[in-house]
N, C-alpha and C. Protein backbone atom coordinates (compact mmCIF):
# COMPACT_ATOMS: atom_id res chain seq x y z
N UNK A 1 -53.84 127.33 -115.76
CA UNK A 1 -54.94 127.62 -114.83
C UNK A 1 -55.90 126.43 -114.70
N UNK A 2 -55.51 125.47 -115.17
CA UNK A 2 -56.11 124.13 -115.22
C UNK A 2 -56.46 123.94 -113.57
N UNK A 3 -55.36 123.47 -112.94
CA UNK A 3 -55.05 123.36 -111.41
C UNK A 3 -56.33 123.92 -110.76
N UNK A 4 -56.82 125.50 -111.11
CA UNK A 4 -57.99 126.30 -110.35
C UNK A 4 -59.27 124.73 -110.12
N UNK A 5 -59.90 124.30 -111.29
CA UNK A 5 -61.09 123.81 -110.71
C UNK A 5 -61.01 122.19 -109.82
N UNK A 6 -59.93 121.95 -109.12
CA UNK A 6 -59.42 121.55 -108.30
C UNK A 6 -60.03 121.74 -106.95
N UNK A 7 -59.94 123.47 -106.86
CA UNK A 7 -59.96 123.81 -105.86
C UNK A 7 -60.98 124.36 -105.91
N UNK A 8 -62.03 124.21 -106.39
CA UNK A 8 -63.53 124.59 -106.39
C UNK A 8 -64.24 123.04 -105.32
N UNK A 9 -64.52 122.94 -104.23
CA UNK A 9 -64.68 122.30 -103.68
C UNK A 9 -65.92 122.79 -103.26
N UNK A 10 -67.04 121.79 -103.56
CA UNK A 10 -68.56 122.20 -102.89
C UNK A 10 -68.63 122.77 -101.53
N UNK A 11 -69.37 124.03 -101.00
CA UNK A 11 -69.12 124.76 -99.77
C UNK A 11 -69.88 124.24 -98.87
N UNK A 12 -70.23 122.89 -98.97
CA UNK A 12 -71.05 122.00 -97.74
C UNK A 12 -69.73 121.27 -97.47
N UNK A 13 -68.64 121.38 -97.88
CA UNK A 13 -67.29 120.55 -97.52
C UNK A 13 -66.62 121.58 -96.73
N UNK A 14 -66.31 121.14 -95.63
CA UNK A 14 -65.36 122.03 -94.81
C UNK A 14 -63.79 121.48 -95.72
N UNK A 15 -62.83 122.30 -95.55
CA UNK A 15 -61.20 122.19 -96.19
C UNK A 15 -60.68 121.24 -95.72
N UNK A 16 -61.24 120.59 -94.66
CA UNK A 16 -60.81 119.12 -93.92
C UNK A 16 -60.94 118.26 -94.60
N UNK A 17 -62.44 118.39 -95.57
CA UNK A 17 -63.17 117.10 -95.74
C UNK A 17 -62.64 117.06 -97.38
N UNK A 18 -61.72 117.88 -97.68
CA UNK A 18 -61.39 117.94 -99.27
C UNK A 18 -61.07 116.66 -99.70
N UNK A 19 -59.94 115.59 -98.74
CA UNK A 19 -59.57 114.23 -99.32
C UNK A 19 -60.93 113.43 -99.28
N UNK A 20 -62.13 113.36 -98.56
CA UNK A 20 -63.15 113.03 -98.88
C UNK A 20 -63.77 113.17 -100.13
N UNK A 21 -63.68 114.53 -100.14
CA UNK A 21 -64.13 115.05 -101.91
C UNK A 21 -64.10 114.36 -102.72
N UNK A 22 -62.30 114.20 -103.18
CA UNK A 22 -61.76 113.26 -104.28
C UNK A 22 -62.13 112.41 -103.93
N UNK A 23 -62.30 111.21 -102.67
CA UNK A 23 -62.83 110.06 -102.64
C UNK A 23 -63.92 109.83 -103.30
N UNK A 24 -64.99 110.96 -102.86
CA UNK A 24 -66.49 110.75 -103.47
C UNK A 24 -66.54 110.46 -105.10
N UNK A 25 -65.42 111.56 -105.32
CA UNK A 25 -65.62 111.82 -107.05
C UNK A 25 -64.84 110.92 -107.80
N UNK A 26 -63.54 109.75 -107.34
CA UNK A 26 -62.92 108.76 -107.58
C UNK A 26 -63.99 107.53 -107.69
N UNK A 27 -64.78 107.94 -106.65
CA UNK A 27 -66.18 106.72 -106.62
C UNK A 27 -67.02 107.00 -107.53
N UNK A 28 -67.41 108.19 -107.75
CA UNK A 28 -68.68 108.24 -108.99
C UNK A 28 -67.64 108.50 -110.37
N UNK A 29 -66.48 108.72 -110.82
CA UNK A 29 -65.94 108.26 -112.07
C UNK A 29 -65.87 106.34 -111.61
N UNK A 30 -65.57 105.74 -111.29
CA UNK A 30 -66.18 104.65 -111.06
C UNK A 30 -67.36 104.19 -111.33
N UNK A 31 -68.22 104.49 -111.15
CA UNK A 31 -69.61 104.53 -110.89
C UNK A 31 -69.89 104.70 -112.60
N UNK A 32 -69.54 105.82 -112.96
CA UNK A 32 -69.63 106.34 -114.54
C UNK A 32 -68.80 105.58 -115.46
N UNK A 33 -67.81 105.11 -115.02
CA UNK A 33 -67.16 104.24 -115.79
C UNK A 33 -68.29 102.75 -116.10
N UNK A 34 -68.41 102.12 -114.93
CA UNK A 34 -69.62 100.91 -114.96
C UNK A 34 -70.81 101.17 -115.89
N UNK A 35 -71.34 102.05 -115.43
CA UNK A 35 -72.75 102.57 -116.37
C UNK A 35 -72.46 102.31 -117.82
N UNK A 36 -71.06 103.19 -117.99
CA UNK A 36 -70.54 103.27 -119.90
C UNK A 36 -70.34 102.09 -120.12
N UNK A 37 -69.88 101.36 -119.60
CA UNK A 37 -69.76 99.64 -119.82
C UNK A 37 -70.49 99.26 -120.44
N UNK A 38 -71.66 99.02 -119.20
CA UNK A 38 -73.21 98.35 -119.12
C UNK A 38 -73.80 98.84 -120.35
N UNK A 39 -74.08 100.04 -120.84
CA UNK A 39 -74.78 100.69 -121.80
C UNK A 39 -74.56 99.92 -122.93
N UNK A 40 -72.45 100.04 -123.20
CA UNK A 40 -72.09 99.63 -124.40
C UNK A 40 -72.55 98.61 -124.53
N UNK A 41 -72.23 97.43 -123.55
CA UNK A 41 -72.80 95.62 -123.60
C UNK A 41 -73.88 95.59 -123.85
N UNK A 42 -75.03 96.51 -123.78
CA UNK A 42 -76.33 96.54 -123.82
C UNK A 42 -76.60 97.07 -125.21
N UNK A 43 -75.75 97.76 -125.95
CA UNK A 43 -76.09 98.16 -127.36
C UNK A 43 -75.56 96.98 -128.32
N UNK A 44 -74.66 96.57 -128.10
CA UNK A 44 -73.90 95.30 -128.64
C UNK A 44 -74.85 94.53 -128.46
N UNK A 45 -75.64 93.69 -127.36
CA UNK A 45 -76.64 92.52 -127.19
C UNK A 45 -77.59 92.66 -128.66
N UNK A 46 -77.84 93.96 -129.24
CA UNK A 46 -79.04 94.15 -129.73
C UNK A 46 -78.85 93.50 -131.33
């Protein structure tokens, strides 16, 4: 039942805009990936 929260798609998204979705959320794990970076390099500097 993993698969289900997949398909929990915010209801300001029409079913069209679902490959958008994953785009958005491919971009902010991105986004979250950078940050965890930055943080680590920033605890290491100290």
């Amino acid at each position: 039942m993993q698969n289900a929260s997949l398909h929990k798609v915010p209801t300001n998204f029409a079913p069209e805009d679902s490959s958008n979705f994953y785009a958005i959320a491919a971009r902010d794990k991105a986004l979250a990936k950078l940050a965890i970076a930055l943080f680590i390099e920033d605890l290491h500097r100290r």
